[in-house]
N, C-alpha and C. Protein backbone atom coordinates (compact mmCIF):
# COMPACT_ATOMS: atom_id res chain seq x y z
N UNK A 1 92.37 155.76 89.77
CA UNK A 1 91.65 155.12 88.68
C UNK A 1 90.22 155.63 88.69
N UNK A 2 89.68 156.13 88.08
CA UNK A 2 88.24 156.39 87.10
C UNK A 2 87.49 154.98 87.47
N UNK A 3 86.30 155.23 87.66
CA UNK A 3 84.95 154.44 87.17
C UNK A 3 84.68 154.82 85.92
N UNK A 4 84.61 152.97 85.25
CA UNK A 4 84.07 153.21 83.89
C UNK A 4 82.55 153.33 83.85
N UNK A 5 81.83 153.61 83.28
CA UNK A 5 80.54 154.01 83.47
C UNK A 5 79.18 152.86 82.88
N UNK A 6 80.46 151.97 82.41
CA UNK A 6 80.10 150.75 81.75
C UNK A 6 79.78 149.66 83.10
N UNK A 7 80.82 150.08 84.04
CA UNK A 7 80.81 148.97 85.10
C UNK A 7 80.25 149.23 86.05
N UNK A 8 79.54 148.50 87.19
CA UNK A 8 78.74 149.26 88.29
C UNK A 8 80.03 149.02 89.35
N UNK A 9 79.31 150.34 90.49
CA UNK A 9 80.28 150.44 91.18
C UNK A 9 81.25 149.34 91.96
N UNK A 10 82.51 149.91 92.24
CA UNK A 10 83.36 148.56 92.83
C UNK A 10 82.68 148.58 94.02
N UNK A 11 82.97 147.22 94.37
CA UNK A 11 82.59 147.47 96.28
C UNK A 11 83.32 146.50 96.92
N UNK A 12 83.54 146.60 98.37
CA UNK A 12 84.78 146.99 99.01
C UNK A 12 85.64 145.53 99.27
N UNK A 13 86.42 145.60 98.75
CA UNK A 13 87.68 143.99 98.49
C UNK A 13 87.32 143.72 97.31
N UNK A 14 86.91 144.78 96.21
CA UNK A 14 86.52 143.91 94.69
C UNK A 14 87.55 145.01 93.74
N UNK A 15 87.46 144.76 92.81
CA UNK A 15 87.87 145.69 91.58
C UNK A 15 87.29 146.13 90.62
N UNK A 16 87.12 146.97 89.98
CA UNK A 16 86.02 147.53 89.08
C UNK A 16 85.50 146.19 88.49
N UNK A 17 85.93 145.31 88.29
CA UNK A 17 85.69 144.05 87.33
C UNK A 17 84.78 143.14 88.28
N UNK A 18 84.93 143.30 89.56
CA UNK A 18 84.23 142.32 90.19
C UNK A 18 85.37 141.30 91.08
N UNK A 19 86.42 140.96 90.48
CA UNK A 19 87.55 140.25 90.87
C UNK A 19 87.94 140.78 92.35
N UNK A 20 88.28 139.76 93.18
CA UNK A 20 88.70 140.25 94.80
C UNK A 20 89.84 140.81 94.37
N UNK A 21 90.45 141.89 95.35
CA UNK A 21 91.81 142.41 95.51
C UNK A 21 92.80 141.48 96.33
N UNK A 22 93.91 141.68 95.31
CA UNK A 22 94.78 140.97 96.36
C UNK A 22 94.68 140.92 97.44
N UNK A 23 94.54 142.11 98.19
CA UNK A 23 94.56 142.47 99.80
C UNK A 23 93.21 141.90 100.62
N UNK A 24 92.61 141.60 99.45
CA UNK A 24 91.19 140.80 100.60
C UNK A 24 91.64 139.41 100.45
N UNK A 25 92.20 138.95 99.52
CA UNK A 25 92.35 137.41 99.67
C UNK A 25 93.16 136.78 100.99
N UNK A 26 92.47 135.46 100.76
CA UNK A 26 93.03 134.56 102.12
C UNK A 26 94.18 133.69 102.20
N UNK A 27 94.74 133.67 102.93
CA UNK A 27 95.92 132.15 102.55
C UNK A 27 95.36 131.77 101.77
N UNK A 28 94.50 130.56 102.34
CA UNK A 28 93.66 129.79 101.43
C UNK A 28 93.07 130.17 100.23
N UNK A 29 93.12 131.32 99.79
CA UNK A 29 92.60 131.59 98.31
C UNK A 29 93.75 131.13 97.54
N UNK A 30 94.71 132.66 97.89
CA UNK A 30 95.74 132.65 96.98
C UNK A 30 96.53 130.66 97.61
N UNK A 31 96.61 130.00 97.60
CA UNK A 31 97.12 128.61 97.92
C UNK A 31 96.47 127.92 96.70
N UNK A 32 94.70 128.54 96.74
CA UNK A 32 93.84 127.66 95.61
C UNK A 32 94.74 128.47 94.00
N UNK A 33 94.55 129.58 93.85
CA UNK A 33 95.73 130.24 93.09
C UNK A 33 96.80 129.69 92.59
N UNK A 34 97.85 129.46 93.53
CA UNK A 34 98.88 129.11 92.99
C UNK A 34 99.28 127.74 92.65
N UNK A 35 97.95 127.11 93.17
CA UNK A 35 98.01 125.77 92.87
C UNK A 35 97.05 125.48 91.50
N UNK A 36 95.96 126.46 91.20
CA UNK A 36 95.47 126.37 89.66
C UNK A 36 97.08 126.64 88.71
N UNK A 37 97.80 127.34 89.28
CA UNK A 37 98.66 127.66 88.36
C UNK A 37 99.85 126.78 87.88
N UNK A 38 100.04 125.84 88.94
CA UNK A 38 100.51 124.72 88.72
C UNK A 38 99.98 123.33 88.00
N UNK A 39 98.43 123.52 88.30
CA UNK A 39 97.58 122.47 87.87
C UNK A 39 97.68 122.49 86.18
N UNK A 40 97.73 123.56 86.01
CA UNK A 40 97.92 124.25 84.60
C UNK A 40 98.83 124.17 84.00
N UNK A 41 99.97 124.08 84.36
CA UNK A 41 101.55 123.66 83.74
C UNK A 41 101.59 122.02 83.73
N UNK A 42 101.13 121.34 84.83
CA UNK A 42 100.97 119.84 84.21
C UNK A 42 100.16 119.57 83.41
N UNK A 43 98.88 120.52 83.16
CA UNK A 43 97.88 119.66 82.12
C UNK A 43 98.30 119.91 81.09
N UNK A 44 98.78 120.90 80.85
CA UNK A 44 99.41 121.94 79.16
C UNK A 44 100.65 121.14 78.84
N UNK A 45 101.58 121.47 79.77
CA UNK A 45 102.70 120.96 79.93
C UNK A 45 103.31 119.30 79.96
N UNK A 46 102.60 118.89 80.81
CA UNK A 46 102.84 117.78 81.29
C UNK A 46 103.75 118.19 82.16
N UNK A 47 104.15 119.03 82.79
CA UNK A 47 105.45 118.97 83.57
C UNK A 47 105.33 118.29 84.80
N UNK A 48 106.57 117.40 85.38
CA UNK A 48 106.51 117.24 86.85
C UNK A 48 106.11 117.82 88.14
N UNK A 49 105.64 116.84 88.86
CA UNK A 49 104.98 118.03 90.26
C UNK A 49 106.48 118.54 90.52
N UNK A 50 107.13 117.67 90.75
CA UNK A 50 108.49 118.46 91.66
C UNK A 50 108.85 119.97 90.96
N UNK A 51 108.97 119.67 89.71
CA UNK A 51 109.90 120.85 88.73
C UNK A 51 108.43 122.27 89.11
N UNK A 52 107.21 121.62 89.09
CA UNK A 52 105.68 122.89 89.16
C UNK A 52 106.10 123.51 90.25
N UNK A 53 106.18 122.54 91.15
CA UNK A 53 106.22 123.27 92.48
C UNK A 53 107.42 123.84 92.71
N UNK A 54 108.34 123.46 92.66
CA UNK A 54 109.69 124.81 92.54
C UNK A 54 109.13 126.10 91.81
N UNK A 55 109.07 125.70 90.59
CA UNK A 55 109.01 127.12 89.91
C UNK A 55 107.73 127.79 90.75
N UNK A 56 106.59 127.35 91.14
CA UNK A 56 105.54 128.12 91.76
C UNK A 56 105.63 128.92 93.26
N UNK A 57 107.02 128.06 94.24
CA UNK A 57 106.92 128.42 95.11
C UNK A 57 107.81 129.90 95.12
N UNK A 58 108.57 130.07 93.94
CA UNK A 58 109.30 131.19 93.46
C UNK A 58 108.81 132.54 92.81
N UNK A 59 107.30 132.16 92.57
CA UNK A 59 106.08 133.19 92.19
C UNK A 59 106.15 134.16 93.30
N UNK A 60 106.01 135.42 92.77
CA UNK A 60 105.82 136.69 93.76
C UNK A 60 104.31 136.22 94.28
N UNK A 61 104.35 136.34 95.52
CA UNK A 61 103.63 136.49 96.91
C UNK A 61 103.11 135.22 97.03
N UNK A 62 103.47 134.19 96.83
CA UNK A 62 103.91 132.73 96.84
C UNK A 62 103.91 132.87 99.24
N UNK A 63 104.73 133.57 99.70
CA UNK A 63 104.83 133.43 100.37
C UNK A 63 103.43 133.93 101.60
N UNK A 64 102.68 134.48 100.84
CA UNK A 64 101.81 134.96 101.63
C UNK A 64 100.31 133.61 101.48
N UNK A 65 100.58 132.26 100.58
CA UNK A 65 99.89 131.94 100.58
C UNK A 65 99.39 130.56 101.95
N UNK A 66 98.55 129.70 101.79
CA UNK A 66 99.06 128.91 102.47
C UNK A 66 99.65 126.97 102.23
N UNK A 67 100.86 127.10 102.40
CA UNK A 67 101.90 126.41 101.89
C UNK A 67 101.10 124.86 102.04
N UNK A 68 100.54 124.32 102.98
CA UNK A 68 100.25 123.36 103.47
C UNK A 68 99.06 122.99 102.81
N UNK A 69 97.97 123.84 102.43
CA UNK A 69 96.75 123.52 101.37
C UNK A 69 97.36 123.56 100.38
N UNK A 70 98.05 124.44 99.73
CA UNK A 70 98.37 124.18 98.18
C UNK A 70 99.54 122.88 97.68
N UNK A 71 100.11 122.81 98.86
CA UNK A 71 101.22 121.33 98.69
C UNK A 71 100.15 120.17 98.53
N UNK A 72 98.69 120.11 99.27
CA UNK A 72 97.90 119.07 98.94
C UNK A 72 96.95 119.22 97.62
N UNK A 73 96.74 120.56 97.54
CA UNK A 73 95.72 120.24 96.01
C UNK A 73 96.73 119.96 94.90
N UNK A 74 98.37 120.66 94.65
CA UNK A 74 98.94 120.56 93.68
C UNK A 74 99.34 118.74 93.90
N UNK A 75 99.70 118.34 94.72
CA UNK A 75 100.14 116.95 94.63
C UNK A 75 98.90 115.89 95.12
N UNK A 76 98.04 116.23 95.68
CA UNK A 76 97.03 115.72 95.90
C UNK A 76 95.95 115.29 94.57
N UNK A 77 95.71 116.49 93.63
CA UNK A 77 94.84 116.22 92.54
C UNK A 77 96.04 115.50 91.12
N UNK A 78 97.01 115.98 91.22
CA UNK A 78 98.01 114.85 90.29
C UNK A 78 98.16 113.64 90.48
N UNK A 79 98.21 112.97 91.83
CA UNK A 79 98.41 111.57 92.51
C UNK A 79 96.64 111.09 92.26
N UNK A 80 95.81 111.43 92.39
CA UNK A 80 94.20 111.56 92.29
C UNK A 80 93.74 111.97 91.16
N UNK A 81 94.14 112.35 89.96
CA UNK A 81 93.93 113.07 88.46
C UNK A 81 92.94 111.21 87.64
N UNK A 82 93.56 110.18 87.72
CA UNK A 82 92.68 109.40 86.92
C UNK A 82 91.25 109.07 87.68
N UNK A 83 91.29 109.08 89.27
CA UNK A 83 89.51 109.30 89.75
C UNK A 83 89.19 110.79 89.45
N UNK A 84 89.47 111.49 90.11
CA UNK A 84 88.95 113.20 89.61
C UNK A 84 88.36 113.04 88.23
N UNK A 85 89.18 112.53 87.16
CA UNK A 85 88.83 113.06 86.69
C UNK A 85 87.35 111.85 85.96
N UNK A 86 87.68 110.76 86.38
CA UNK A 86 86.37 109.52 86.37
C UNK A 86 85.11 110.34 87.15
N UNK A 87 84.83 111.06 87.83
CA UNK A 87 83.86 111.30 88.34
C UNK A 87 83.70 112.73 87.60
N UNK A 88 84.60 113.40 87.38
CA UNK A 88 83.89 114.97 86.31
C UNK A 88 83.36 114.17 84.87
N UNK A 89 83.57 113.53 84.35
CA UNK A 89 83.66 112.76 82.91
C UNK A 89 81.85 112.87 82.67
N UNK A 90 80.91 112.32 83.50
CA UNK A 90 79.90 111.80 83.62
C UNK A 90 79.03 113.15 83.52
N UNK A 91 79.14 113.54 83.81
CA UNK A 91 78.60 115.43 84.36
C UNK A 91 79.10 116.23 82.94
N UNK A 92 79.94 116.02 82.09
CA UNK A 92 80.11 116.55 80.99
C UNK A 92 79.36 116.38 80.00
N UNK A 93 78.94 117.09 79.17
CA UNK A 93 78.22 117.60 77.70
C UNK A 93 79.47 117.51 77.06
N UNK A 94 80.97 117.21 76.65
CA UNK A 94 81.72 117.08 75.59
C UNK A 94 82.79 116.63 76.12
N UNK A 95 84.04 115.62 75.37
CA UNK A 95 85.13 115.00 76.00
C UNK A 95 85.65 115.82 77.08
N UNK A 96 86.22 115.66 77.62
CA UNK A 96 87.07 115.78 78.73
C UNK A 96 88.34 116.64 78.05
N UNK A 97 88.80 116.53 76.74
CA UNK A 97 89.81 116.84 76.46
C UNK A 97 89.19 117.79 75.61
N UNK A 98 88.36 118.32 75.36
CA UNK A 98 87.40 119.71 74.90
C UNK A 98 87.65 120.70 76.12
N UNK A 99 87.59 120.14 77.58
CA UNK A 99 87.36 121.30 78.69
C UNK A 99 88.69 121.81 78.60
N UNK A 100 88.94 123.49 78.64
CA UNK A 100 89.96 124.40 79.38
C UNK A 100 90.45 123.85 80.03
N UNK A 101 91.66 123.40 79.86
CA UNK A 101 92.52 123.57 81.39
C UNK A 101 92.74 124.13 82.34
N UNK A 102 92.08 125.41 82.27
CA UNK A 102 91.75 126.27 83.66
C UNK A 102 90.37 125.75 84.38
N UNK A 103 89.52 125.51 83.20
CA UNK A 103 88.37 124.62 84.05
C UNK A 103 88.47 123.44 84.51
N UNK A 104 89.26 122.44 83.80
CA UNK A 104 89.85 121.08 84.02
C UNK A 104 90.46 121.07 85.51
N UNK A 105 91.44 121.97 85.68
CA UNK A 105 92.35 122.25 86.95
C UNK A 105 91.48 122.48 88.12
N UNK A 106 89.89 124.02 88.02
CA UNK A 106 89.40 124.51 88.72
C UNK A 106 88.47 123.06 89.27
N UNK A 107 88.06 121.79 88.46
CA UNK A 107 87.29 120.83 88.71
C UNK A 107 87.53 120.55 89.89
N UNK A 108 89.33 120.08 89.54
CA UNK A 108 89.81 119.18 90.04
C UNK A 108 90.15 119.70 91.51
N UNK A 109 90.37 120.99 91.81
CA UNK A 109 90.43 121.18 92.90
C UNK A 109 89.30 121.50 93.24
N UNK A 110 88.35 121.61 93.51
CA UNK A 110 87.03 121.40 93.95
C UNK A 110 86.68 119.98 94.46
N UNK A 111 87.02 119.08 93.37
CA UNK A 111 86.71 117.62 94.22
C UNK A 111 87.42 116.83 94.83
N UNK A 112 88.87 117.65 95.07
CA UNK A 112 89.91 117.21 95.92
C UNK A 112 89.33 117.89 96.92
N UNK A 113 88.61 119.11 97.40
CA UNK A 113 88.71 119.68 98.45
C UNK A 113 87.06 119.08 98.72
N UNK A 114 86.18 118.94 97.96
CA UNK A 114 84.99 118.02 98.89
C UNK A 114 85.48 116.31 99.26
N UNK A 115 86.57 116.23 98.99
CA UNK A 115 86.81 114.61 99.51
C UNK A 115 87.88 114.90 100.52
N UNK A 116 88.43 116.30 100.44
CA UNK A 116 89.73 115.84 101.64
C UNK A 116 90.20 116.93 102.47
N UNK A 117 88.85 117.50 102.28
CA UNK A 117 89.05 119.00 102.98
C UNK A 117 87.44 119.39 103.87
N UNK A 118 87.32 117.90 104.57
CA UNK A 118 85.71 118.68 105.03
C UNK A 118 85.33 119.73 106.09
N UNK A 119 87.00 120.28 106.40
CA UNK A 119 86.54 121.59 107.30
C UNK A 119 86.28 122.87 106.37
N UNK A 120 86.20 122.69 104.79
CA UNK A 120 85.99 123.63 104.09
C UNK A 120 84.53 122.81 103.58
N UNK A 121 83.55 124.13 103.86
CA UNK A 121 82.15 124.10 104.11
C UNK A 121 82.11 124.00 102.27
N UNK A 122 81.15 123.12 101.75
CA UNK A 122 80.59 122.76 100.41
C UNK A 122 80.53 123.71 99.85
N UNK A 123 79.81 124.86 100.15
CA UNK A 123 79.08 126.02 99.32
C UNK A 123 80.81 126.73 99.10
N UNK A 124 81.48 126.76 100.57
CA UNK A 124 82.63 127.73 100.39
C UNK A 124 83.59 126.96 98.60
N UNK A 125 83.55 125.98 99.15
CA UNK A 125 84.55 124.95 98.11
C UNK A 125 84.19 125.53 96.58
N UNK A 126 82.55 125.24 96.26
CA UNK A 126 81.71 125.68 94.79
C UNK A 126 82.09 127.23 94.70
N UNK A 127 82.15 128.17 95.67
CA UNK A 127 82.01 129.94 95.00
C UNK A 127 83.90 129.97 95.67
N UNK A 128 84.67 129.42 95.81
CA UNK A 128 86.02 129.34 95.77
C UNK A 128 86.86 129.07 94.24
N UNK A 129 85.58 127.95 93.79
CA UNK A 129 86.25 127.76 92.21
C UNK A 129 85.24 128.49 91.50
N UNK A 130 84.14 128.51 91.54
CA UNK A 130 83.47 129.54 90.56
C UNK A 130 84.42 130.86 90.82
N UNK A 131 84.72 131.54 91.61
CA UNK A 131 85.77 132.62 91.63
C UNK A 131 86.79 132.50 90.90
N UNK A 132 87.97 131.13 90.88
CA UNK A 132 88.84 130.65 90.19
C UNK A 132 88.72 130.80 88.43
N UNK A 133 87.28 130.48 88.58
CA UNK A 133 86.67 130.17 86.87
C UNK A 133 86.84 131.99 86.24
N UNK A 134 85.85 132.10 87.15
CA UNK A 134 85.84 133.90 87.22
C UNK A 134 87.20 134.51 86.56
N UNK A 135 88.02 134.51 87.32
CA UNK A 135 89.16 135.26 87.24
C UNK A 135 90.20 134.66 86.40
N UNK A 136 90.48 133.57 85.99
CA UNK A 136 91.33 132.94 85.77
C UNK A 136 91.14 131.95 83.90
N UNK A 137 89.91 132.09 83.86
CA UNK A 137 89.16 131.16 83.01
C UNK A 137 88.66 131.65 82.21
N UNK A 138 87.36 130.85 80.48
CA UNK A 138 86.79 131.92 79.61
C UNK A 138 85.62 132.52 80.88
N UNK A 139 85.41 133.20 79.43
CA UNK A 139 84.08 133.91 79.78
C UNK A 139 83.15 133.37 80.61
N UNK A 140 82.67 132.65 80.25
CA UNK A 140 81.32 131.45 80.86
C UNK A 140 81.84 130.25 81.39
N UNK A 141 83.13 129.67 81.31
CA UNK A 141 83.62 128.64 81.89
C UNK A 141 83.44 129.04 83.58
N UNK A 142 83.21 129.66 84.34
CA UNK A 142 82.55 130.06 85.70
C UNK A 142 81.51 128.82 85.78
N UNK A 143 80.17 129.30 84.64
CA UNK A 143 78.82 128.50 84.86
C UNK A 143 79.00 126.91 85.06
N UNK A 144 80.03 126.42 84.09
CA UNK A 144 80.21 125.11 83.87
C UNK A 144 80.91 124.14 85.13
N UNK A 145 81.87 125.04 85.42
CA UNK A 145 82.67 124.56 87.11
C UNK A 145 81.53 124.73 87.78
N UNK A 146 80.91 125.91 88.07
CA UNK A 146 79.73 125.77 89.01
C UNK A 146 78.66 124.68 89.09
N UNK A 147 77.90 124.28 87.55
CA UNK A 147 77.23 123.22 87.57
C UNK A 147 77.48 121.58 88.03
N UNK A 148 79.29 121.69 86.92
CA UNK A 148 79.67 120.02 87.60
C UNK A 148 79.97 119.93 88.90
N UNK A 149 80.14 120.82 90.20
CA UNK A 149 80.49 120.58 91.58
C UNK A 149 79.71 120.94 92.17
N UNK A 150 78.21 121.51 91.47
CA UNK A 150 77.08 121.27 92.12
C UNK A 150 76.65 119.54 91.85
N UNK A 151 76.71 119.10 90.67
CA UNK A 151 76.20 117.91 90.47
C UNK A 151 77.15 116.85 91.24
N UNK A 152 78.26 117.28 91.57
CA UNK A 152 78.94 116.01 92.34
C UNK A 152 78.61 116.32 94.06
N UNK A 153 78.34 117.60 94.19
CA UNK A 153 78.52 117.73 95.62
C UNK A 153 77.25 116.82 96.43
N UNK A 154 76.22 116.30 96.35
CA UNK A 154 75.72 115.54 97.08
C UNK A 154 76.13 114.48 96.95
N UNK A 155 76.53 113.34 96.11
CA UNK A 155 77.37 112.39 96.20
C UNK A 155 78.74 112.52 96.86
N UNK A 156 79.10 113.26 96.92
CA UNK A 156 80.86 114.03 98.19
C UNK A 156 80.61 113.93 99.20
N UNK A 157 79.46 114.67 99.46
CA UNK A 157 79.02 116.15 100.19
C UNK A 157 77.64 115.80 101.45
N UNK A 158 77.00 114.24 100.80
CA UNK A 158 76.11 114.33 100.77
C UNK A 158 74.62 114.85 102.39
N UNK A 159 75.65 114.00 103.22
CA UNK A 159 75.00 114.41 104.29
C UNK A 159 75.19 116.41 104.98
N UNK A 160 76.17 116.79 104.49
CA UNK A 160 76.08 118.45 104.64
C UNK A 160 75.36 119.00 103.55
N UNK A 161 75.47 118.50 102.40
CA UNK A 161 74.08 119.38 101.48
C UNK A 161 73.17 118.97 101.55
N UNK A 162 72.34 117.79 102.45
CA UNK A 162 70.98 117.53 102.93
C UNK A 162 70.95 118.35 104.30
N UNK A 163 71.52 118.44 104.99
CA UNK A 163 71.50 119.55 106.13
C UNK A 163 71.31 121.04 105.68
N UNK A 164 72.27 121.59 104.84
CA UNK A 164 72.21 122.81 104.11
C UNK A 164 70.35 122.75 103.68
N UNK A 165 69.89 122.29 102.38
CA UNK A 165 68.70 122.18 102.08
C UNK A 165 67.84 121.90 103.22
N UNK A 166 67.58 121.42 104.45
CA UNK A 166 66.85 120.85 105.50
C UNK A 166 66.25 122.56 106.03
N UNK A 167 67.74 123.22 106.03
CA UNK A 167 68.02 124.47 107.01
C UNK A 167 67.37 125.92 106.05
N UNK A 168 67.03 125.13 104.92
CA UNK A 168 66.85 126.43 103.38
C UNK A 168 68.67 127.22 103.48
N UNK A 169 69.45 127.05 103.36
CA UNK A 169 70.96 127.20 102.99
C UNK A 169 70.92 126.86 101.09
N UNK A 170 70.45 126.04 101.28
CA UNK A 170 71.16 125.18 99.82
C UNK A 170 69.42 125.14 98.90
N UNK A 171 69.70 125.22 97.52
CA UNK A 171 67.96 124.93 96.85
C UNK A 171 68.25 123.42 96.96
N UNK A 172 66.77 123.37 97.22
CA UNK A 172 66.26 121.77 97.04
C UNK A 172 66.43 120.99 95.69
């Protein structure tokens, strides 16, 4: 493949676009992955977790992800979908039912994983779904996931993003 001359250079685990390569991703990415992709068939869909998660665990390279995080964000943020989504509501500039469902989904696993995942570090959780938004989402729907799970993460988060900021990690 050619460099377009439009794009600056790739660099190394990215793709001309910026997007990670498969081969750099982590369990834990592709898990956040295949569980946006499920998050996405119930919000569109309405479909059942049971029927999502069959068909998802049947996705090519499904097996390389990791089974045990994505069994909790896909059934974790559905069982948790009427708080999730009570706490994104407030942080919004337009209904709730205006947001993408790729951003809707990317929320929601973000504030499943600052409430139930605190060995995954805050900042990792925010540029895990801004990536999600990135790749998966519009154009600018990135900025918007990024802002609402900055605005929830000290209420989550709060005593590790006063440490982060203490340490200059995080802006004040």
């Amino acid at each position: 493949m050619t460099a377009r001359p439009d794009l600056p250079p790739s660099q190394p685990g990215r793709t001309l676009t910026g997007a990670r390569k498969a081969s750099a991703k982590s369990a834990r990415t592709r898990s956040r992955e295949f569980a946006l992709q499920a998050l996405y068939q119930h919000l569109v869909g309405g479909n059942d977790a049971q029927a999502i998660d069959h068909f998802t665990r049947d996705l090519s390279g499904f097996h390389k992800a990791d089974t045990v995080h994505y069994d909790a964000l896909l059934h974790g943020c559905i069982r948790e979908a009427a708080e999730l989504d009570a706490l994104i509501v407030p942080l919004l500039d337009r209904k709730l039912a205006e947001i993408s469902p790729i951003e809707h989904a990317v929320m929601w696993i973000g504030l499943y994983e600052f409430r139930h995942a605190p060995d995954v570090p805050w900042r990792v959780v925010i540029n895990e779904c801004v990536e999600l938004a990135k790749e998966f989402g519009g154009t600018d729907g990135h900025k918007y996931v990024n802002a609402v799970l900055n605005g929830l993460a000290p209420g989550l988060r709060g005593t590790e993003v006063e440490a982060d900021k203490a340490s200059g990690k995080a802006r004040p």
